[in-house]
Every structure is written in structure tokens, then in C-alpha cells.
PDB file of N, CA and C in Angstrom:
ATOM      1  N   UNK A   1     -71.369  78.337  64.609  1.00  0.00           N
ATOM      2  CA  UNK A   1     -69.932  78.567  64.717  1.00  0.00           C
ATOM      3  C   UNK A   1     -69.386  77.708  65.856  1.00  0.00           C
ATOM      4  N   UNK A   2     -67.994  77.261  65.340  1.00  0.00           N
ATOM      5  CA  UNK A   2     -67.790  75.642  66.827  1.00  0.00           C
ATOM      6  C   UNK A   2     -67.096  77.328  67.741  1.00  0.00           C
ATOM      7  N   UNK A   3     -67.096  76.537  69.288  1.00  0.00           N
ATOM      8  CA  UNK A   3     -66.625  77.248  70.355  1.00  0.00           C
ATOM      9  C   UNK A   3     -65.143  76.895  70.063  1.00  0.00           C
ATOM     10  N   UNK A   4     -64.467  77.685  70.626  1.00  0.00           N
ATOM     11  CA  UNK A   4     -63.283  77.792  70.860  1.00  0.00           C
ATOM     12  C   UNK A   4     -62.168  76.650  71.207  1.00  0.00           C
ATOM     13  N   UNK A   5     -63.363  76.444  72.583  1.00  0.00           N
ATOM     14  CA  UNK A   5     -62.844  74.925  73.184  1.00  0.00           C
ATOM     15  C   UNK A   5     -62.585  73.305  71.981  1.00  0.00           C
ATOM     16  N   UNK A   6     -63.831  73.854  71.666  1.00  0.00           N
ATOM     17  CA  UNK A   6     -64.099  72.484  70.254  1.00  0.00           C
ATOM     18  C   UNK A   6     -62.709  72.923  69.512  1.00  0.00           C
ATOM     19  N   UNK A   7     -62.278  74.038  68.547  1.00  0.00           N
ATOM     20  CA  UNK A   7     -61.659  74.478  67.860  1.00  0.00           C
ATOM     21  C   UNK A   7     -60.117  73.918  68.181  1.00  0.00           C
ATOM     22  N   UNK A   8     -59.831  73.938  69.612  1.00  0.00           N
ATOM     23  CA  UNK A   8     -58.063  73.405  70.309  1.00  0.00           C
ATOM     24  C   UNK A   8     -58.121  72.302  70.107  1.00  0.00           C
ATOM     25  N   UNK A   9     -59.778  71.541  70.351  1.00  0.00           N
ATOM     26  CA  UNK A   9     -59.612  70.546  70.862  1.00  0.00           C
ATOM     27  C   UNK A   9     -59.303  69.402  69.601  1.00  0.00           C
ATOM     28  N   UNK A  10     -59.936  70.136  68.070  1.00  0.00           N
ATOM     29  CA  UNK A  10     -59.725  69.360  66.924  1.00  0.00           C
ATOM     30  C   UNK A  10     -58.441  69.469  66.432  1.00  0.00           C
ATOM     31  N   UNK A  11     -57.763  70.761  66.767  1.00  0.00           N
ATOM     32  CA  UNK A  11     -56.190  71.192  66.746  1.00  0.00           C
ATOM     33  C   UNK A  11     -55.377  69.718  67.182  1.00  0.00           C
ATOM     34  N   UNK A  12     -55.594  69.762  68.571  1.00  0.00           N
ATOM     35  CA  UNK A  12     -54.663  68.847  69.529  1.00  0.00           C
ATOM     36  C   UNK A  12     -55.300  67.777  69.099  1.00  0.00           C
ATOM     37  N   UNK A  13     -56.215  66.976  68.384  1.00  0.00           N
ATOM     38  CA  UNK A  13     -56.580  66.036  67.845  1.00  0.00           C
ATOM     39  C   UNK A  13     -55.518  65.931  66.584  1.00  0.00           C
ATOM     40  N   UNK A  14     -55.390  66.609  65.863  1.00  0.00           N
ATOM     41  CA  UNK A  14     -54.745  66.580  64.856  1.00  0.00           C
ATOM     42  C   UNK A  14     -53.063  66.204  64.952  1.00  0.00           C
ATOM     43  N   UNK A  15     -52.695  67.307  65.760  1.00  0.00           N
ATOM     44  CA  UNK A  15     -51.494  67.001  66.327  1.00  0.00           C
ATOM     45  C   UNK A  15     -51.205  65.943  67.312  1.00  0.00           C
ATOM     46  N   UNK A  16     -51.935  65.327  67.557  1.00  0.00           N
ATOM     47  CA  UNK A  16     -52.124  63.721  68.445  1.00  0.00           C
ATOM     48  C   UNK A  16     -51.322  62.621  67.343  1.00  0.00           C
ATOM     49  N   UNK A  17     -52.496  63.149  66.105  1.00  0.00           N
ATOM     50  CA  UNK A  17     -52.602  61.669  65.115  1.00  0.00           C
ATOM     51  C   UNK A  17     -51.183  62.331  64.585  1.00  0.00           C
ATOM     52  N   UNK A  18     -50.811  63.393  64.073  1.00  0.00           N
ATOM     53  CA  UNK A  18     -49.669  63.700  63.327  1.00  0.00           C
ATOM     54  C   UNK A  18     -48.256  62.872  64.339  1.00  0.00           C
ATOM     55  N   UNK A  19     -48.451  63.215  65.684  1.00  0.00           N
ATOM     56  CA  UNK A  19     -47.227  62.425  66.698  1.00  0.00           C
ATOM     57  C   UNK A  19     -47.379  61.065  66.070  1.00  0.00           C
ATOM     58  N   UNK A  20     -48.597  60.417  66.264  1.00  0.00           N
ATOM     59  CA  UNK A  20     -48.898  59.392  66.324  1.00  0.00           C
ATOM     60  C   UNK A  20     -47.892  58.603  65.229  1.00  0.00           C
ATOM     61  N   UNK A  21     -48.145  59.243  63.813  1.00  0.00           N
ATOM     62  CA  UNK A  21     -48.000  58.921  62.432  1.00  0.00           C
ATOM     63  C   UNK A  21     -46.561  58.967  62.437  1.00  0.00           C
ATOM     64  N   UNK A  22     -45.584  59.902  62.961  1.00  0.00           N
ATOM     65  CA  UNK A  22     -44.306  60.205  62.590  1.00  0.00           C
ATOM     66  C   UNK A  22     -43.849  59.002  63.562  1.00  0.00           C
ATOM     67  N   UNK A  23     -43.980  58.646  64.862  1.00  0.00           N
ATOM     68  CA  UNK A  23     -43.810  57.778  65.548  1.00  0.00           C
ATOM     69  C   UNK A  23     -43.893  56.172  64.974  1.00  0.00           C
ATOM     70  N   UNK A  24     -44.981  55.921  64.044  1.00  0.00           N
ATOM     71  CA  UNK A  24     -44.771  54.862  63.298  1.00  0.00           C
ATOM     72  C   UNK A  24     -43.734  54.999  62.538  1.00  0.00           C
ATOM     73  N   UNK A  25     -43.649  55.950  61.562  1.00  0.00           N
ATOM     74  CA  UNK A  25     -42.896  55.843  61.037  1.00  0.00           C
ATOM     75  C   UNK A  25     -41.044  55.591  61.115  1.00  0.00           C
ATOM     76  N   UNK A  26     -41.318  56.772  62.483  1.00  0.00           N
ATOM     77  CA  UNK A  26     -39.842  56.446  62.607  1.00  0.00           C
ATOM     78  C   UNK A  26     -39.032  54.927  63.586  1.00  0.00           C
ATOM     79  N   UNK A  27     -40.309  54.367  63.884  1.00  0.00           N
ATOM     80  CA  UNK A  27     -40.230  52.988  64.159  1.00  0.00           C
ATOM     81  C   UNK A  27     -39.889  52.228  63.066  1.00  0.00           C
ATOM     82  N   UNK A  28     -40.814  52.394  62.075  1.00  0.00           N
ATOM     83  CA  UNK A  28     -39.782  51.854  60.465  1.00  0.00           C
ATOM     84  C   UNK A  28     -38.635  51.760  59.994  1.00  0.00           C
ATOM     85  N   UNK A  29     -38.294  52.970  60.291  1.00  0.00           N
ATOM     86  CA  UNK A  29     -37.133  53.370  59.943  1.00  0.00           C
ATOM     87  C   UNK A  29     -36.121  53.026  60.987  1.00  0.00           C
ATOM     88  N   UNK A  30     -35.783  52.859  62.151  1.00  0.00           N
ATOM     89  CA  UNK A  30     -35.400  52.852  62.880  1.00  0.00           C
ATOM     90  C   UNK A  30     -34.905  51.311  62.383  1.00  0.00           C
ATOM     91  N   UNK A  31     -36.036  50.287  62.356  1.00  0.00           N
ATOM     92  CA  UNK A  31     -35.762  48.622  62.569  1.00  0.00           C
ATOM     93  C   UNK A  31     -35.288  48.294  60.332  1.00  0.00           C
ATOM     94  N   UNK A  32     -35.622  49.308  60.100  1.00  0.00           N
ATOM     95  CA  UNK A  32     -34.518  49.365  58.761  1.00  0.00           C
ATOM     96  C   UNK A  32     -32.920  49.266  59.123  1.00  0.00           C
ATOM     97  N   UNK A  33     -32.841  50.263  59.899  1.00  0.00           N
ATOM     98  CA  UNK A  33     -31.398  51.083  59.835  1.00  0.00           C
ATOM     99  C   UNK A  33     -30.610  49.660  60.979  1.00  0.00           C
ATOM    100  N   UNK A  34     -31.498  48.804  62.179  1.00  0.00           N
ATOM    101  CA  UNK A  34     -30.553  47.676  62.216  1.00  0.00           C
ATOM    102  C   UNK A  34     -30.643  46.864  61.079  1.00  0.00           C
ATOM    103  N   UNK A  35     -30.943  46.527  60.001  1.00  0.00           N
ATOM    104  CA  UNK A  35     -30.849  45.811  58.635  1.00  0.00           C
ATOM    105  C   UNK A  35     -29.707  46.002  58.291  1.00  0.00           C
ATOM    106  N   UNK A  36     -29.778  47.331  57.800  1.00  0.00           N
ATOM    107  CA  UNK A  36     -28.853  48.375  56.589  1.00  0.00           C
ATOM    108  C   UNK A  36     -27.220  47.712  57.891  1.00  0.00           C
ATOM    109  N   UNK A  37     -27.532  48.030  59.016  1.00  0.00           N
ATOM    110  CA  UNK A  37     -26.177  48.115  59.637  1.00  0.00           C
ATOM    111  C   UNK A  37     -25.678  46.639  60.173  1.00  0.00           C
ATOM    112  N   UNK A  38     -26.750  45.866  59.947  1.00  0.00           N
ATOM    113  CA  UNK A  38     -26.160  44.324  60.292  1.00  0.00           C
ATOM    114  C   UNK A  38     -25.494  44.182  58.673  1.00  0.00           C
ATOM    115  N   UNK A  39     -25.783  44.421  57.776  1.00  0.00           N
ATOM    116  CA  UNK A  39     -25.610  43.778  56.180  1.00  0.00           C
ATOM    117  C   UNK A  39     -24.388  44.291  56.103  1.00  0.00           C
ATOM    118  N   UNK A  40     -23.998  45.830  56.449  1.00  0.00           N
ATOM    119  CA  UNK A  40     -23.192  46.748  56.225  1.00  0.00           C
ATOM    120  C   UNK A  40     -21.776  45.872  56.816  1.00  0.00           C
ATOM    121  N   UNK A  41     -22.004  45.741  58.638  1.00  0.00           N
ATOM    122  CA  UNK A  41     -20.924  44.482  59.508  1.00  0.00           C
ATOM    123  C   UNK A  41     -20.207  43.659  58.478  1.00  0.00           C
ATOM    124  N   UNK A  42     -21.095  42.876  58.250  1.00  0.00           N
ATOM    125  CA  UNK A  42     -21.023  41.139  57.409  1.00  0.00           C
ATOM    126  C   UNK A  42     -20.482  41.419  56.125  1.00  0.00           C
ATOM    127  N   UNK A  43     -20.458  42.727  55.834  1.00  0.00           N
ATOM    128  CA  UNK A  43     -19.527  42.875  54.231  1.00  0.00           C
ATOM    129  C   UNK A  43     -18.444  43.472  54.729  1.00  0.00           C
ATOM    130  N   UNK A  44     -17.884  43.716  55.630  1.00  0.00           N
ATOM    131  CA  UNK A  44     -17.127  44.175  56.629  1.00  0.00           C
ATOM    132  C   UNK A  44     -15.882  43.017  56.413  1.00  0.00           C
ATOM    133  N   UNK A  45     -17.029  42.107  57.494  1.00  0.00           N
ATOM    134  CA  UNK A  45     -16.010  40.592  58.068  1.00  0.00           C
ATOM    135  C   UNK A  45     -15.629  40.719  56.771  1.00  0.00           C
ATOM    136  N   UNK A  46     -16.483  40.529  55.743  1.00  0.00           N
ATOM    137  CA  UNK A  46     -16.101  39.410  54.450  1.00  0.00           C
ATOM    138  C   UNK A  46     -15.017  39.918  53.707  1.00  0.00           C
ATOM    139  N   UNK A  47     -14.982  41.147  53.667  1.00  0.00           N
ATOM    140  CA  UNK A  47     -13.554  41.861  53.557  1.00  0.00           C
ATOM    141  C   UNK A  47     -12.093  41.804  54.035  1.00  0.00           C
ATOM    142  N   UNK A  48     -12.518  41.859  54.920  1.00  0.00           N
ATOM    143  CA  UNK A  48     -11.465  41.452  56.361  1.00  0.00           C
ATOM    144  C   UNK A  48     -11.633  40.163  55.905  1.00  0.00           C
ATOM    145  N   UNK A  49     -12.308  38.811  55.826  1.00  0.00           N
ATOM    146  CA  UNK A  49     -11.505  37.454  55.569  1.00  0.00           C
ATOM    147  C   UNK A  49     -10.702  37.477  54.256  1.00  0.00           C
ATOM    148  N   UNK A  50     -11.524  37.885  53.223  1.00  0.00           N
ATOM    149  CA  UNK A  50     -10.444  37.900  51.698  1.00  0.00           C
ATOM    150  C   UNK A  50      -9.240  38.366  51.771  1.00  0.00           C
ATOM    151  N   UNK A  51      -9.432  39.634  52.918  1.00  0.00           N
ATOM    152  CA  UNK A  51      -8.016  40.380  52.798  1.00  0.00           C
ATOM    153  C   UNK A  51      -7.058  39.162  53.771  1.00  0.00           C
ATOM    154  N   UNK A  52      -7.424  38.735  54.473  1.00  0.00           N
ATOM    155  CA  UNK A  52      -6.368  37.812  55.397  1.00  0.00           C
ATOM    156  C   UNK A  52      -6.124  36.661  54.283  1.00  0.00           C
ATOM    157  N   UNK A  53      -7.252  36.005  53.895  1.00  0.00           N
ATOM    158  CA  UNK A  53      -6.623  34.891  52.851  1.00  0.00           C
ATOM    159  C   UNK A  53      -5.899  35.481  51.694  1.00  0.00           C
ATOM    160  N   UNK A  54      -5.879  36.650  50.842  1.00  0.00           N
ATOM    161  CA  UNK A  54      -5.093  36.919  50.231  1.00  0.00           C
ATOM    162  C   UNK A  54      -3.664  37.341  50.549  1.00  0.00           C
ATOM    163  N   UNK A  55      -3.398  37.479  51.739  1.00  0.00           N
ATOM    164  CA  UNK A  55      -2.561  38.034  52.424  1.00  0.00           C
ATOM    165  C   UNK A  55      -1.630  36.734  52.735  1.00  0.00           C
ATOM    166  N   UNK A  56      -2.083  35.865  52.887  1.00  0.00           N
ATOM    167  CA  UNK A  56      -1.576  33.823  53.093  1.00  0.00           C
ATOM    168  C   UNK A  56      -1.538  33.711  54.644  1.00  0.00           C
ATOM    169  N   UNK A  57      -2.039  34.583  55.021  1.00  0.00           N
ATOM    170  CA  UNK A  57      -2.275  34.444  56.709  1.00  0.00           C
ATOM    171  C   UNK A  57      -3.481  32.792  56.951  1.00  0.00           C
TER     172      UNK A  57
END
């Protein structure tokens, strides 16, 4: 039968790698979301220019 000590210690092992894992991930996600929000800008401008050239500005 493992001791007790062993028993936390595979716990807090677990929950190490689980930090570990969500931490990648939300590094992913994170350097997505400047993508999504640079692309998002630039259809922005491009809006804003059509609307000024249609406008005869």
C-alpha cells in the first residue's frame, strides 16, 4: 500500500502537469486572439477607407 506522503505527492504531480498543460494552452490561445484582433483592425481601416472614398472625401 503507497504511504500517504507518496499518495500527495502523485496528486501534486498531477496537478503540476494539469497547470502545466492549461498554461500551454492558454498561451495558444492568447497569441491567436492577437491574430483574430490584428485581422479584425485592418477590416476596420478598410471600411473606414471605402466609406471615405465613397463619400468623395
Amino acid at each position: 500500500m503507497p504511504s500517504v506522503s507518496g499518495l500527495l505527492e502523485q496528486r501534486e504531480l498531477a496537478a503540476r502537469r494539469r497547470v502545466e498543460e492549461l498554461r500551454e494552452e492558454a498561451d495558444r490561445v492568447q497569441a491567436e486572439l492577437v491574430v483574430a484582433e490584428q485581422d479584425w483592425k485592418e477590416w476596420l481601416i478598410a471600411r473606414s477607407r471605402v466609406d471615405e472614398v465613397l463619400a468623395g472625401r
